[in-house]
C-alpha atoms as a PDB file:
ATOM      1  CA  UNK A   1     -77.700 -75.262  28.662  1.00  0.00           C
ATOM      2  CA  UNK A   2     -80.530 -77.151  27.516  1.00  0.00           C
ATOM      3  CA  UNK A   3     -82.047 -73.965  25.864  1.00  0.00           C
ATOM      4  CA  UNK A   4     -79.502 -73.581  23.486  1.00  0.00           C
ATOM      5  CA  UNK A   5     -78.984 -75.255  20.577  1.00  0.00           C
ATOM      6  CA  UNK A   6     -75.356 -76.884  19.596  1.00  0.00           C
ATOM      7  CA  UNK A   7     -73.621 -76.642  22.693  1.00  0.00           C
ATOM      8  CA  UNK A   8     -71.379 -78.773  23.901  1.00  0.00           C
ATOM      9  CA  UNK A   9     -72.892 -80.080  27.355  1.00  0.00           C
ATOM     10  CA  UNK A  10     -70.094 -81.830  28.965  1.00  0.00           C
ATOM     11  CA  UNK A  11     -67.417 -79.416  27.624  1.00  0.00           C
ATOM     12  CA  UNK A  12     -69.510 -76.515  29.088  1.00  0.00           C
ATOM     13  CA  UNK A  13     -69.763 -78.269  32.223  1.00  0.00           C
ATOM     14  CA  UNK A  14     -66.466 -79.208  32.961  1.00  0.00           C
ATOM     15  CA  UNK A  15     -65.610 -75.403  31.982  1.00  0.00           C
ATOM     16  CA  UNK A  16     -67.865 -74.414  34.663  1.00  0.00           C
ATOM     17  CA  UNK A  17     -66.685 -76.415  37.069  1.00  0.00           C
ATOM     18  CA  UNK A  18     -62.816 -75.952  36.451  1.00  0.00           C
ATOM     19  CA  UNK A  19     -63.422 -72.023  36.988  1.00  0.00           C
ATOM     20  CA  UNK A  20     -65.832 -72.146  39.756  1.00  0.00           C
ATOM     21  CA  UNK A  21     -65.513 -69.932  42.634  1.00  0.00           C
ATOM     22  CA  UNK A  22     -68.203 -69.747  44.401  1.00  0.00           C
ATOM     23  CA  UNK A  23     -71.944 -67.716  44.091  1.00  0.00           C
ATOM     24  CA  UNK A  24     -73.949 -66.061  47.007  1.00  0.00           C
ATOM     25  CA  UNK A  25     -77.712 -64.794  46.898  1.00  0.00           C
ATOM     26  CA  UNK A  26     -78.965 -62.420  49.096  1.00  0.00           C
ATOM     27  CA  UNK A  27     -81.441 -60.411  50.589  1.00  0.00           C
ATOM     28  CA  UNK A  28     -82.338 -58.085  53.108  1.00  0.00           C
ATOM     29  CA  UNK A  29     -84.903 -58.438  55.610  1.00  0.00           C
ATOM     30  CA  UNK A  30     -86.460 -55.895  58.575  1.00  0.00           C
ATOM     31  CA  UNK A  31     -84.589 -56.186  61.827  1.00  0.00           C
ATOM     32  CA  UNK A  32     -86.391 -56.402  64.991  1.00  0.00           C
ATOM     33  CA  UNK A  33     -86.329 -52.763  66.412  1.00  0.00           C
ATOM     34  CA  UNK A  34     -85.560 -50.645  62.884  1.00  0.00           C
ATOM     35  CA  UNK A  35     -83.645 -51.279  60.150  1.00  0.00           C
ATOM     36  CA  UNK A  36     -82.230 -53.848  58.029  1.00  0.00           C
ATOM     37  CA  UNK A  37     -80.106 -57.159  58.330  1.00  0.00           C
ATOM     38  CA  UNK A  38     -78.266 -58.619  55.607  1.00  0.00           C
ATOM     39  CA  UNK A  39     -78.779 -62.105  55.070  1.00  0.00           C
ATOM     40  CA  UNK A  40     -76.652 -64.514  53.009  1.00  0.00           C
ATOM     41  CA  UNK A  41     -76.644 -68.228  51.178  1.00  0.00           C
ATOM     42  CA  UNK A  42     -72.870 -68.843  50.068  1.00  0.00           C
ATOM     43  CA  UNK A  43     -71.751 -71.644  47.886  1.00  0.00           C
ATOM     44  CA  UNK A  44     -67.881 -71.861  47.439  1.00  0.00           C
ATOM     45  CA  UNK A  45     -66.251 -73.732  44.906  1.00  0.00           C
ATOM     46  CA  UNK A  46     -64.818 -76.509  46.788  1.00  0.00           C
ATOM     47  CA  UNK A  47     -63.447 -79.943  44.950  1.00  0.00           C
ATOM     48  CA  UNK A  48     -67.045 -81.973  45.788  1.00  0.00           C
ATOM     49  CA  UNK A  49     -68.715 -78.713  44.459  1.00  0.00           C
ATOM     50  CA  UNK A  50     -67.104 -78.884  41.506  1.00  0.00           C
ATOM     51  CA  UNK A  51     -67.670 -82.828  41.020  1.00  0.00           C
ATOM     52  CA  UNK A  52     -71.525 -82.315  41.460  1.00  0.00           C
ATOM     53  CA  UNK A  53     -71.415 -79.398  38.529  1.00  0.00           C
ATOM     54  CA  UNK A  54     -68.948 -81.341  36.455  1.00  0.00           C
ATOM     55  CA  UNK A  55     -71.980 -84.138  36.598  1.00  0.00           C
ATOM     56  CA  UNK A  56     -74.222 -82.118  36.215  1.00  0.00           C
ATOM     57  CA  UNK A  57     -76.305 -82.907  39.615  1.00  0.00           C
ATOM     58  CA  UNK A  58     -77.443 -79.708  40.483  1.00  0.00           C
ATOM     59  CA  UNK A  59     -79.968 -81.189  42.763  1.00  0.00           C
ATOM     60  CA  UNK A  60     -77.426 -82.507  45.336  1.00  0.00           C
ATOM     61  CA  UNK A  61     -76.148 -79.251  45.780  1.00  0.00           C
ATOM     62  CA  UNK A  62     -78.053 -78.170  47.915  1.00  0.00           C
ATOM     63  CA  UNK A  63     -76.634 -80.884  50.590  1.00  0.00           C
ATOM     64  CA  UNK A  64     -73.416 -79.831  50.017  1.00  0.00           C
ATOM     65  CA  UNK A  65     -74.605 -76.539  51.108  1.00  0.00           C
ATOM     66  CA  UNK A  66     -76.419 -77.642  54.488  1.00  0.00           C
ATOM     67  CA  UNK A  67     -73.143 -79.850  55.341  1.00  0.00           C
ATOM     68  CA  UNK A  68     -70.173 -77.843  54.248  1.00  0.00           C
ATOM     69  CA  UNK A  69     -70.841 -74.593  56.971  1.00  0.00           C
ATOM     70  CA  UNK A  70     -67.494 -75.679  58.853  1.00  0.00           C
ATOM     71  CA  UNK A  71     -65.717 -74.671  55.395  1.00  0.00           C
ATOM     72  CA  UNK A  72     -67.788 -71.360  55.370  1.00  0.00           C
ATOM     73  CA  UNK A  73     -70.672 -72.188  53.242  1.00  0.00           C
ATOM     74  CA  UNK A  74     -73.979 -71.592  54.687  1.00  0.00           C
ATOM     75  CA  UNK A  75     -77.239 -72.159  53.362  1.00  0.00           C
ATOM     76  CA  UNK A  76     -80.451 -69.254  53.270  1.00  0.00           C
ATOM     77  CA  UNK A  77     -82.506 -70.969  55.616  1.00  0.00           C
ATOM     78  CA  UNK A  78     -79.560 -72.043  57.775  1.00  0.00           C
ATOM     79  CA  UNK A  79     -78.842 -67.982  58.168  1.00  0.00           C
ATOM     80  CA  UNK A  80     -82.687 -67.303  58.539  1.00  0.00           C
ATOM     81  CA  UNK A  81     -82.828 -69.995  61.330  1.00  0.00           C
ATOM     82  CA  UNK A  82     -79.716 -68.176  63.187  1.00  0.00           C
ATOM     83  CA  UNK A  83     -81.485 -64.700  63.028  1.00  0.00           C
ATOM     84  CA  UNK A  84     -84.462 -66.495  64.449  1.00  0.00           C
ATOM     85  CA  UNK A  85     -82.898 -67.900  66.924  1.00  0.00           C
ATOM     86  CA  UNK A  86     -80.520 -64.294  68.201  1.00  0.00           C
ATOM     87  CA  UNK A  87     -83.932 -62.590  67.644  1.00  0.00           C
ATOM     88  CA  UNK A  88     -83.018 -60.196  64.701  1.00  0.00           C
ATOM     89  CA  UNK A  89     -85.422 -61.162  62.577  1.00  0.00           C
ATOM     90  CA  UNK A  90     -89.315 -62.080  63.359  1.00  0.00           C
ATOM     91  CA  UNK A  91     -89.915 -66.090  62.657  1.00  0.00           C
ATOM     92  CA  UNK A  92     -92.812 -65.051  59.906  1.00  0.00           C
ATOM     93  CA  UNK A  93     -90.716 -62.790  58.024  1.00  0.00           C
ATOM     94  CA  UNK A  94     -87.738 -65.300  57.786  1.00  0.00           C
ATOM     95  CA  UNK A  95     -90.505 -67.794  56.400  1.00  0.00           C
ATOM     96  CA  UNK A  96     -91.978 -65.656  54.169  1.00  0.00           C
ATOM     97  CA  UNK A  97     -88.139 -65.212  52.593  1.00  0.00           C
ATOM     98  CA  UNK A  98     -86.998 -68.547  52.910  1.00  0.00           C
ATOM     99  CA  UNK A  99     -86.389 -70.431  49.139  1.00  0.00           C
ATOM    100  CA  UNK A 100     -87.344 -73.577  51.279  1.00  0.00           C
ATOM    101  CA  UNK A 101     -89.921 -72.627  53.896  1.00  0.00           C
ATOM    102  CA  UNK A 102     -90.838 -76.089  55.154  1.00  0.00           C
ATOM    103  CA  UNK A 103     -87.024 -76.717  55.860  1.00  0.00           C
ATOM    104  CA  UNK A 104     -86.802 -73.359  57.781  1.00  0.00           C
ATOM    105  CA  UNK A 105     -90.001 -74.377  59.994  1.00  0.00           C
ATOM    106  CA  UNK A 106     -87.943 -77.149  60.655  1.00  0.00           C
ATOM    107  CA  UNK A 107     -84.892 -75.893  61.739  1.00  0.00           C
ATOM    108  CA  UNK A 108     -87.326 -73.595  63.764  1.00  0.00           C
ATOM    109  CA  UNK A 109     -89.236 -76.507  65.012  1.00  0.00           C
ATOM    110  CA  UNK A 110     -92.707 -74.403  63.637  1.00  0.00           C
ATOM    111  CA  UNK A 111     -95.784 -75.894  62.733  1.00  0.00           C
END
């Protein structure tokens, strides 16, 4: 938003926020013993979702995200950790994917 001149900020923002529905990322990493597995971040549009990009704190997010699985969202190192854990996925590879590797060592309880 910043990168364009003219625009209305806080008009745009409240736009995004009022039609909202959610975004996912994903990726797919090598599963222990051949093939692939399917891993997913999911961010739904839920009313304190919505607040954060009405106000344009991006940033915070990412809390919402680590504290909202009961209402289905679940963050990328959250789902790396769980593959980890049901050994699907090798502990190094998950790292090397993770967006936020320190937090995934964490979860994992690695060095």
């Amino acid at each position: 938003m910043n990168m364009v001149p003219g625009i209305d900020k806080a008009g745009f923002q409240n736009l995004l926020a009022e039609v909202f529905l959610g975004a996912t990322c994903q990726r797919l990493l090598p599963r222990v013993g051949g093939g692939l597995v399917l891993v997913s971040e999911i961010l739904l549009g839920t009313q304190p979702v919505k607040a954060l990009l009405r106000d344009s704190k991006i940033l915070q997010l990412q809390s919402v995200l680590e504290t909202s699985r009961d209402e289905g969202m679940i963050s990328l190192e959250r789902r790396l950790a769980d593959l980890v854990k049901t050994g699907e996925v090798i502990s190094a590879e998950a790292i090397g994917q993770a967006s936020r590797p320190d937090a995934l060592k964490s979860m994992l309880k690695v060095r």
